[in-house]
Protein backbone atom coordinates (compact mmCIF):
# COMPACT_ATOMS: atom_id res chain seq x y z
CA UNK A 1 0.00 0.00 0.00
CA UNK A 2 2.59 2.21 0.53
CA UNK A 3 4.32 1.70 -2.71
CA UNK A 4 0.76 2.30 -4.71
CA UNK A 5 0.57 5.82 -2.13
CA UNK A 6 4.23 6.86 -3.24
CA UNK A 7 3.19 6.47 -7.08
CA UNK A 8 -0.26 8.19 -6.59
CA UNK A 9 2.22 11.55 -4.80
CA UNK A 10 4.80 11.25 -6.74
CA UNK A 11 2.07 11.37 -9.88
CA UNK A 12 0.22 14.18 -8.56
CA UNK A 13 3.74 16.23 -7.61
CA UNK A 14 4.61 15.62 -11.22
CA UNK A 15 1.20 16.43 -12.45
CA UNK A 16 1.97 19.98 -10.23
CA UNK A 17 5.27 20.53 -11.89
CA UNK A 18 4.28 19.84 -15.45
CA UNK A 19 1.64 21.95 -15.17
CA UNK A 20 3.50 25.24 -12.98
CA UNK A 21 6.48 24.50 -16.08
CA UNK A 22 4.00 25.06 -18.71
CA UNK A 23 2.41 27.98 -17.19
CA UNK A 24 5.89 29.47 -16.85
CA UNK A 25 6.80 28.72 -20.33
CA UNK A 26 3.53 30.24 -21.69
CA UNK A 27 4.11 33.63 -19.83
CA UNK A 28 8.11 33.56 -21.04
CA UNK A 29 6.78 33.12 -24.57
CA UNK A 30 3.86 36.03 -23.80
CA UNK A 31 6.77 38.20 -22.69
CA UNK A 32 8.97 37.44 -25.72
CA UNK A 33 6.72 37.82 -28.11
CA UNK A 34 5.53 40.82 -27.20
CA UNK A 35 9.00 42.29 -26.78
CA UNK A 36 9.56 41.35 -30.56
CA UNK A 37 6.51 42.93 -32.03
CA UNK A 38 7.78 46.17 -30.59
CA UNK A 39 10.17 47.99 -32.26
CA UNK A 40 12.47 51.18 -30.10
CA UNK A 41 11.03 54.18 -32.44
CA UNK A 42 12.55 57.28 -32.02
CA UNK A 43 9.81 59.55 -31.76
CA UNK A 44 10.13 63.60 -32.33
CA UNK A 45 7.27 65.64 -30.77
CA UNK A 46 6.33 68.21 -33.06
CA UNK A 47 7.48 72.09 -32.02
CA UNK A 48 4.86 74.20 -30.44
CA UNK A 49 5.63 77.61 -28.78
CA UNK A 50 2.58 79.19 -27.03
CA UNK A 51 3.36 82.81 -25.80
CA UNK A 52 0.87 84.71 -23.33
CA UNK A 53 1.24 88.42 -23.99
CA UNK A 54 -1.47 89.35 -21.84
CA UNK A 55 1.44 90.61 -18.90
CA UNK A 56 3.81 91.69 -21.60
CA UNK A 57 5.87 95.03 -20.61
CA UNK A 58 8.19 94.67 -23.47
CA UNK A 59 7.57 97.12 -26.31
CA UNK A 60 9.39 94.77 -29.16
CA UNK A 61 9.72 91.27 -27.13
CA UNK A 62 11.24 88.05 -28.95
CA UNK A 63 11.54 84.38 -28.69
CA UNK A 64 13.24 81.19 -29.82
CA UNK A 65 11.52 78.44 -31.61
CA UNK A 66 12.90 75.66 -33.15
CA UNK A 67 11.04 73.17 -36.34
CA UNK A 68 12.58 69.88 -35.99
CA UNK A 69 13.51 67.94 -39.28
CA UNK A 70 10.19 66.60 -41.12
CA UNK A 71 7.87 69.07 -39.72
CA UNK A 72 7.87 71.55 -42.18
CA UNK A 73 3.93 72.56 -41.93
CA UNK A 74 3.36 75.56 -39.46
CA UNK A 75 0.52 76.95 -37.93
CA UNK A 76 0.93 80.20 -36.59
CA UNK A 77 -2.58 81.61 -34.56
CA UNK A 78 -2.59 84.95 -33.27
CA UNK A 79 -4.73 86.86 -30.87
CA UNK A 80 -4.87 90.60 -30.13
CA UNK A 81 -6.51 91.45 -26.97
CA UNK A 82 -4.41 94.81 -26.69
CA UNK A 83 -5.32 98.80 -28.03
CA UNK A 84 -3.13 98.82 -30.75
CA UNK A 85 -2.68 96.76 -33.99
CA UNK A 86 1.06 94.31 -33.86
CA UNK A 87 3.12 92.45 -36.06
CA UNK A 88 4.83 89.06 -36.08
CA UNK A 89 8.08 88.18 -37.54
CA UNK A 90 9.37 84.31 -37.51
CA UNK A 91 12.94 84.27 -38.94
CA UNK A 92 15.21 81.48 -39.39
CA UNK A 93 18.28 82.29 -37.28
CA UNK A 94 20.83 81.09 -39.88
CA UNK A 95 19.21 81.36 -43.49
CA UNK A 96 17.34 84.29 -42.45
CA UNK A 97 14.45 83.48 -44.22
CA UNK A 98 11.40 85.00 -42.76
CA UNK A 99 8.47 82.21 -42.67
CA UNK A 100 6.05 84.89 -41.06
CA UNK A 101 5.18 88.11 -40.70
CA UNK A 102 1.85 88.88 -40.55
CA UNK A 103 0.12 91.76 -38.91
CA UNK A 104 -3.29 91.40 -36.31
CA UNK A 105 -5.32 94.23 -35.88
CA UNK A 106 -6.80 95.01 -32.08
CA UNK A 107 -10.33 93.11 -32.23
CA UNK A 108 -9.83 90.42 -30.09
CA UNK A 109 -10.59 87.73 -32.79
CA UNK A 110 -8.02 85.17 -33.25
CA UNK A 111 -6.65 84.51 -36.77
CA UNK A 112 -4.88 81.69 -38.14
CA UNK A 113 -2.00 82.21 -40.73
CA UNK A 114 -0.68 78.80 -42.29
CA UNK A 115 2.45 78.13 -44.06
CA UNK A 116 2.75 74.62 -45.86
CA UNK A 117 6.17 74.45 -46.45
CA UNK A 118 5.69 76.97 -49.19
CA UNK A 119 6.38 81.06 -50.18
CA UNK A 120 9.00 80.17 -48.73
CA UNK A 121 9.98 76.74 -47.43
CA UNK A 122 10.06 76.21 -43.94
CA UNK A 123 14.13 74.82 -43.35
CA UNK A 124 14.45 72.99 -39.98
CA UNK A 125 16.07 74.79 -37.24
CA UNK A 126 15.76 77.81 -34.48
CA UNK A 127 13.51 80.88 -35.58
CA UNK A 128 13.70 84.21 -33.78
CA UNK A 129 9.89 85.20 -32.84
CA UNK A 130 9.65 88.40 -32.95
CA UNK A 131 6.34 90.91 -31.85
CA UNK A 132 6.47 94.33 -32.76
CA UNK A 133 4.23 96.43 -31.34
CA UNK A 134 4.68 99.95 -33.02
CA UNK A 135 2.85 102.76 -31.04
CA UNK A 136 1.76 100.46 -27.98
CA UNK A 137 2.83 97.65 -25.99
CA UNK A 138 1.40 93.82 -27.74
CA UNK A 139 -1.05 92.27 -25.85
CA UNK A 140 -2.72 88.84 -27.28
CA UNK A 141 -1.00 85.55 -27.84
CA UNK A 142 1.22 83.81 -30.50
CA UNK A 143 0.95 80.32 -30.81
CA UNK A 144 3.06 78.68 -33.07
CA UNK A 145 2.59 74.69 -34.24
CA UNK A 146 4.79 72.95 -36.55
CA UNK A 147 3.59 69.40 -38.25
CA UNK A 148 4.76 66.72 -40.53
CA UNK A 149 1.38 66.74 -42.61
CA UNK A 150 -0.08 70.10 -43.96
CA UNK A 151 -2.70 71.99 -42.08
């Protein structure tokens, strides 16, 4: 009796192992597989510069802003909540080609000016932002959104 006891734990320890083995293997091949369907992508967030003027004390204030490689498609939206009309320059720092400059009159509606890699092409790299107010401090906002598929 105690030999057919042995057999009937030793069968149901084996029973335990086979079965803890094959739930180990399944999750190692869950893990494995799932770390092959993904690939490392190297992924470039799109520029976007959003500048508050509403505090602005500067009569001519500027900013950096760069367009990374493949993003050539730029939104620019501007809002003038100030007295006076103002102007917006975007220049590339080392071409100096000017992407923008577009003028928003004081009437509190937002505009939207779009340049789609054309008159003139947007080159990757750091732009000067520049707001010029002429007779009165800007007061509004410049947001500025570059993309890799036209707008």
């Amino acid at each position: 009796m105690t030999n057919k006891f042995m057999k009937i734990i030793g069968a149901g320890a084996l029973s335990i192992l086979l079965t803890t083995g094959v739930a180990s293997a399944v999750s190692a091949n869950d893990y494995t597989a799932s770390k092959e369907g993904n690939k490392v992508i190297n992924i470039v967030q799109p520029s976007v510069l959003n500048w508050d003027l509403t505090n602005n004390t500067a009569a001519d204030p500027n900013t950096s802003w760069t367009v990374q490689i493949g993003y050539p498609h730029i939104n620019m939206y501007l809002k003038n909540t100030g007295s006076k009309s103002f102007r917006v320059e975007v220049k590339h720092n080392t071409k100096g080609t000017i992407i923008f400059n577009q003028t928003i009159e004081a009437d509190g509606i937002g505009r939207n000016f779009i340049n789609n890699d054309s008159n003139p092409l947007v080159p990757s790299g750091t732009y000067t932002v520049t707001v010029y107010g002429g007779t009165a401090v800007p007061k509004g906002t410049v947001i500025l959104k570059a993309s890799d598929t036209p707008w």
